[in-house]
Protein backbone atom coordinates (compact mmCIF):
# COMPACT_ATOMS: atom_id res chain seq x y z
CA UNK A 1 -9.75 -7.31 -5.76
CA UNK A 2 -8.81 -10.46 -7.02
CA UNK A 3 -7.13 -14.02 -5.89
CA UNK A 4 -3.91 -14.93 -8.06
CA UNK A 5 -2.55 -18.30 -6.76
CA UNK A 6 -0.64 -16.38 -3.56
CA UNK A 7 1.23 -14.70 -6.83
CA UNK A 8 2.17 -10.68 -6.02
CA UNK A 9 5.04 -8.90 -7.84
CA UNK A 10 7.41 -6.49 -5.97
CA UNK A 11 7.61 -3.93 -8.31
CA UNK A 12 11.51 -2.46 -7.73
CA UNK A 13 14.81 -3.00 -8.78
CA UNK A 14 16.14 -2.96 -5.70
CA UNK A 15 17.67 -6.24 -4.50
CA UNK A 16 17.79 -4.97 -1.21
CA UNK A 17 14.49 -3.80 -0.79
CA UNK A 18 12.48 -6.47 -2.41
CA UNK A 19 14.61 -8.67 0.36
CA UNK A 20 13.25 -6.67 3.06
CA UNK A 21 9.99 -6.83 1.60
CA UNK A 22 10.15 -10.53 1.33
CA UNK A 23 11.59 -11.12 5.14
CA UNK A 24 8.76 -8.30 6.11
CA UNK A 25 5.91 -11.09 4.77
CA UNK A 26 7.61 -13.93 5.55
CA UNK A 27 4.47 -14.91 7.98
CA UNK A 28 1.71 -14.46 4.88
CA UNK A 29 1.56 -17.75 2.76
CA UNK A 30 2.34 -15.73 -0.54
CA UNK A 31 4.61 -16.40 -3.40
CA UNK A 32 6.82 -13.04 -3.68
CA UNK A 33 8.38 -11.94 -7.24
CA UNK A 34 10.46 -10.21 -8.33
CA UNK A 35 10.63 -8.25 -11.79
CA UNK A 36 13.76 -10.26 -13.05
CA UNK A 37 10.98 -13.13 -13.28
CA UNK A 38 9.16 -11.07 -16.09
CA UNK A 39 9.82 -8.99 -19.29
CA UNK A 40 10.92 -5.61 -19.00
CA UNK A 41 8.78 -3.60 -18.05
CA UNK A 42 8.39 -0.15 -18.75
CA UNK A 43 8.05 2.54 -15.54
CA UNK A 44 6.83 5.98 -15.25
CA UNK A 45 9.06 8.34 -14.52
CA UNK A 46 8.82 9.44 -10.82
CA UNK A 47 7.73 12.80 -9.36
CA UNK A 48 7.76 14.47 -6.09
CA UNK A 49 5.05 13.08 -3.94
CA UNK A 50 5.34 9.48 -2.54
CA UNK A 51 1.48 8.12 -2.95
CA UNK A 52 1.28 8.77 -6.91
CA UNK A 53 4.62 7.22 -7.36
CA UNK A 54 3.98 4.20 -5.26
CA UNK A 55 0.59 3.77 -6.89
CA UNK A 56 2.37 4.39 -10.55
CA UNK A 57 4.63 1.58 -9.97
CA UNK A 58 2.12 -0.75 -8.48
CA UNK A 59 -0.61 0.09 -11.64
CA UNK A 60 2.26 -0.66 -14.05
CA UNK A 61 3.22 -3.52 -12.83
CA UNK A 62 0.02 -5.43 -12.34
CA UNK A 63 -1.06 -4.31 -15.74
CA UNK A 64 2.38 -5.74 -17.28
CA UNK A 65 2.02 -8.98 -15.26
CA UNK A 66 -1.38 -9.57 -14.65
CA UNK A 67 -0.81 -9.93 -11.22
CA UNK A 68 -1.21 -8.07 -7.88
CA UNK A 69 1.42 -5.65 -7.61
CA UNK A 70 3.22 -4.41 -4.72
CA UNK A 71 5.06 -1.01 -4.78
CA UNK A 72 6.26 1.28 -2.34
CA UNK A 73 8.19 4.96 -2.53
CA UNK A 74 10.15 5.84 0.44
CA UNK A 75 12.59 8.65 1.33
CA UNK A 76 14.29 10.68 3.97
CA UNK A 77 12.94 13.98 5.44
CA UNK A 78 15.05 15.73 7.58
CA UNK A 79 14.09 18.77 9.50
CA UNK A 80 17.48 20.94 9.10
CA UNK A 81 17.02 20.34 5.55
CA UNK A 82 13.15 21.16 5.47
CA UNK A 83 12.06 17.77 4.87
CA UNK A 84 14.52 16.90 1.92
CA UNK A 85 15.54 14.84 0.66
CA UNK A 86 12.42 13.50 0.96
CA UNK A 87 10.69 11.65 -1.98
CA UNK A 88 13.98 12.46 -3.92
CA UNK A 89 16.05 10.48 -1.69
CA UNK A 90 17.33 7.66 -4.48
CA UNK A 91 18.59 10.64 -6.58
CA UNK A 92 20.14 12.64 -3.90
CA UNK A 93 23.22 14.42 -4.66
CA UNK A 94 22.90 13.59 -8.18
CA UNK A 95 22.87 10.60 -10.57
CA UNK A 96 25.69 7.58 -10.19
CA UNK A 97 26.11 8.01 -6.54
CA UNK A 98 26.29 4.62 -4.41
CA UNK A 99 24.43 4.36 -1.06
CA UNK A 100 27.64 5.20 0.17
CA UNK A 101 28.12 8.72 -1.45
CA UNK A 102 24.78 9.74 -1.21
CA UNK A 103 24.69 9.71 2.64
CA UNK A 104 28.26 10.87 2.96
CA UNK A 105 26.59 14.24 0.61
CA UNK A 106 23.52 14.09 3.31
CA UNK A 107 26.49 14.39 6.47
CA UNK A 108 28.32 16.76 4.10
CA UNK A 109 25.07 19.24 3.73
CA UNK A 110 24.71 18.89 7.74
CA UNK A 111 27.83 19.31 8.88
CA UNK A 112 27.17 22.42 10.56
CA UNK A 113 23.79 21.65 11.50
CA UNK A 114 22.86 20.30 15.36
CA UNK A 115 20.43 19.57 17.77
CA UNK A 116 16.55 20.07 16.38
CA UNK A 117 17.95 19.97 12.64
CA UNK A 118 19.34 16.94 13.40
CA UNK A 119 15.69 15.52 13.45
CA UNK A 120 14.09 12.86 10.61
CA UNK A 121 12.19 10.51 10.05
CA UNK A 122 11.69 7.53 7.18
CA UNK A 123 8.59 8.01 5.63
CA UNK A 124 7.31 5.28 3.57
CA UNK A 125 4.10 4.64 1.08
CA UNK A 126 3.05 1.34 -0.41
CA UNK A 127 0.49 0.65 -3.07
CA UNK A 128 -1.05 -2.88 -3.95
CA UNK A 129 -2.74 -3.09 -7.63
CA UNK A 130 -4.25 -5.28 -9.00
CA UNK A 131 -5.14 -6.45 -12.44
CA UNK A 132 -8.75 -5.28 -12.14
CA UNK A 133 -8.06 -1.63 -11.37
CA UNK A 134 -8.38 -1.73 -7.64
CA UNK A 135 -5.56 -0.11 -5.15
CA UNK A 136 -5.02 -0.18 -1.67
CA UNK A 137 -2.45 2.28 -0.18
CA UNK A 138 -0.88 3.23 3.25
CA UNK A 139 1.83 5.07 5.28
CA UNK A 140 4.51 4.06 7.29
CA UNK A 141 6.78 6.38 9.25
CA UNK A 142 10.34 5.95 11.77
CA UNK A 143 11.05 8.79 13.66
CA UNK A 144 14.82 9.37 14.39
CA UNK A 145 17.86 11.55 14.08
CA UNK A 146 21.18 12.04 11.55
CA UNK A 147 24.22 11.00 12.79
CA UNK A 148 27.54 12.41 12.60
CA UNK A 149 29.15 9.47 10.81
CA UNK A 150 28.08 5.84 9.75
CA UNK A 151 27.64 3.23 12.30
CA UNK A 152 26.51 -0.33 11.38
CA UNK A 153 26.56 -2.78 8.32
CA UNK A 154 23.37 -3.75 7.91
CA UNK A 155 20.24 -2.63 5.90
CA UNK A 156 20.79 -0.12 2.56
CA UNK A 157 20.68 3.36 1.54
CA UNK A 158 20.67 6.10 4.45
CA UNK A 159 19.97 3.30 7.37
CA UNK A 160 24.05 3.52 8.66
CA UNK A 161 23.45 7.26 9.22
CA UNK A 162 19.70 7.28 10.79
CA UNK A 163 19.77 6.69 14.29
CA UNK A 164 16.41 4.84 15.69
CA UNK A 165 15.06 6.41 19.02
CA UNK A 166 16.66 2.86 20.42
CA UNK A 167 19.74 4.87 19.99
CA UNK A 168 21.37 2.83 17.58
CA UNK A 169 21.93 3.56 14.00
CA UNK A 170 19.00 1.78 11.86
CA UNK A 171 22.04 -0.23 10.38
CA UNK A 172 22.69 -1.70 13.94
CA UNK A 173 19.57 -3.20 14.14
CA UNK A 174 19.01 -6.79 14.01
CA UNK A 175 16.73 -7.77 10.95
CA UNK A 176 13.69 -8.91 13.00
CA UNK A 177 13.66 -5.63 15.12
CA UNK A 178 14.05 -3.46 11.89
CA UNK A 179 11.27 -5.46 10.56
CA UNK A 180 9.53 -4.66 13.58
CA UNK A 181 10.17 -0.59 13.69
CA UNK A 182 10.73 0.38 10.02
CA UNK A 183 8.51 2.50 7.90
CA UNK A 184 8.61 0.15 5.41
CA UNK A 185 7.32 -2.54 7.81
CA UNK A 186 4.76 0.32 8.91
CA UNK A 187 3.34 0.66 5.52
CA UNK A 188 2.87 -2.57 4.89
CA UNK A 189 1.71 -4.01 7.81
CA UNK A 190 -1.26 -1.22 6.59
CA UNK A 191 -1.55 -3.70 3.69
CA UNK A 192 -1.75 -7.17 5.73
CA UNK A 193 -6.13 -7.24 5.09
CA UNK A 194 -5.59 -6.72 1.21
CA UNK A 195 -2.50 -9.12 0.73
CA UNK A 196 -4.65 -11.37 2.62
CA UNK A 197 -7.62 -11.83 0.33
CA UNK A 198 -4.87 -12.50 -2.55
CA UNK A 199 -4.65 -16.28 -0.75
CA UNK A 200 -7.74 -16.55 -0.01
């Protein structure tokens, strides 16, 4: 592993989740990029298993750059559906849809679904590459439920229909708390000793 000047790129495209991933490090003395900072860069296309497509992204990406690259792959497994959408959670319901759609589909598939079915959880892998070839990796889960309709403003993507064992949707939640209990915070708080030695 190697020191970069506090430098790490976020490698994703979305705006919301390389802001969560920013507020999530806040504490670490590291200078956060995004990919808007560099030239396009050209991704793999993703599979069906988080780990390779979390480690894809982050290998690109510090190749590209030349810096340490963070990546993650998340998605939504829920139990009525047998663990789907899992993995394919960005493209659920087909391509085009908004946030919006794609968890109004989710409600739509589990309409007639209750109780156990009900069940989920956030599952979340991150990957940090760097230049040299090394990776680090871990796993971050939320355990939780689907709700019958939306609730909440915050967050993105399926967090106004996941409801948090708090018993509030994850959407509810104020930032610092999600920060606290998401997978995504999971994951990479399994990162913390690697992102460390980038500073030093």
């Amino acid at each position: 592993m190697s020191r970069s000047d506090g430098e790490v790129v976020v490698a994703t495209s979305n705006a919301g989740k390389l802001q969560e991933i920013r507020e999530i490090l806040a504490d670490l003395p590291l200078r956060i990029r995004g990919l808007d900072e560099f030239a396009a860069i050209d991704f793999p296309e993703e599979g069906a298993e988080y780990e390779p497509n979390a480690v894809a992204k982050a290998v690109t990406a510090a190749r590209s750059t030349g810096r340490p690259a963070l990546a993650d792959d998340s998605g939504l497994e829920v139990d009525g559906l047998g663990g789907a959408p899992g993995p394919l959670s960005a493209r659920y319901g087909g391509p085009g849809l908004s946030d919006r759609e794609r968890a109004a589909y989710l409600l739509e598939r589990l309409a007639d679904c209750d109780g156990p079915g009900r069940g989920a959880r956030f599952v979340c892998v991150a990957a940090l590459a760097f230049p040299d070839g090394d990776v680090v990796t871990a796993r971050g889960e939320c355990p939780g439920r689907i709700l019958r309709a939306p609730r909440g403003a915050g967050g993105f993507g399926y967090d106004p229909v996941f409801e948090v064992s708090e018993g509030v949707a994850m959407a509810e939640l104020a930032t610092a708390r999600k920060n606290e209990i998401s997978h995504r915070a999971r994951a990479l708080a399994g990162l913390r000793a690697a992102l460390t030695k980038i500073v030093g």
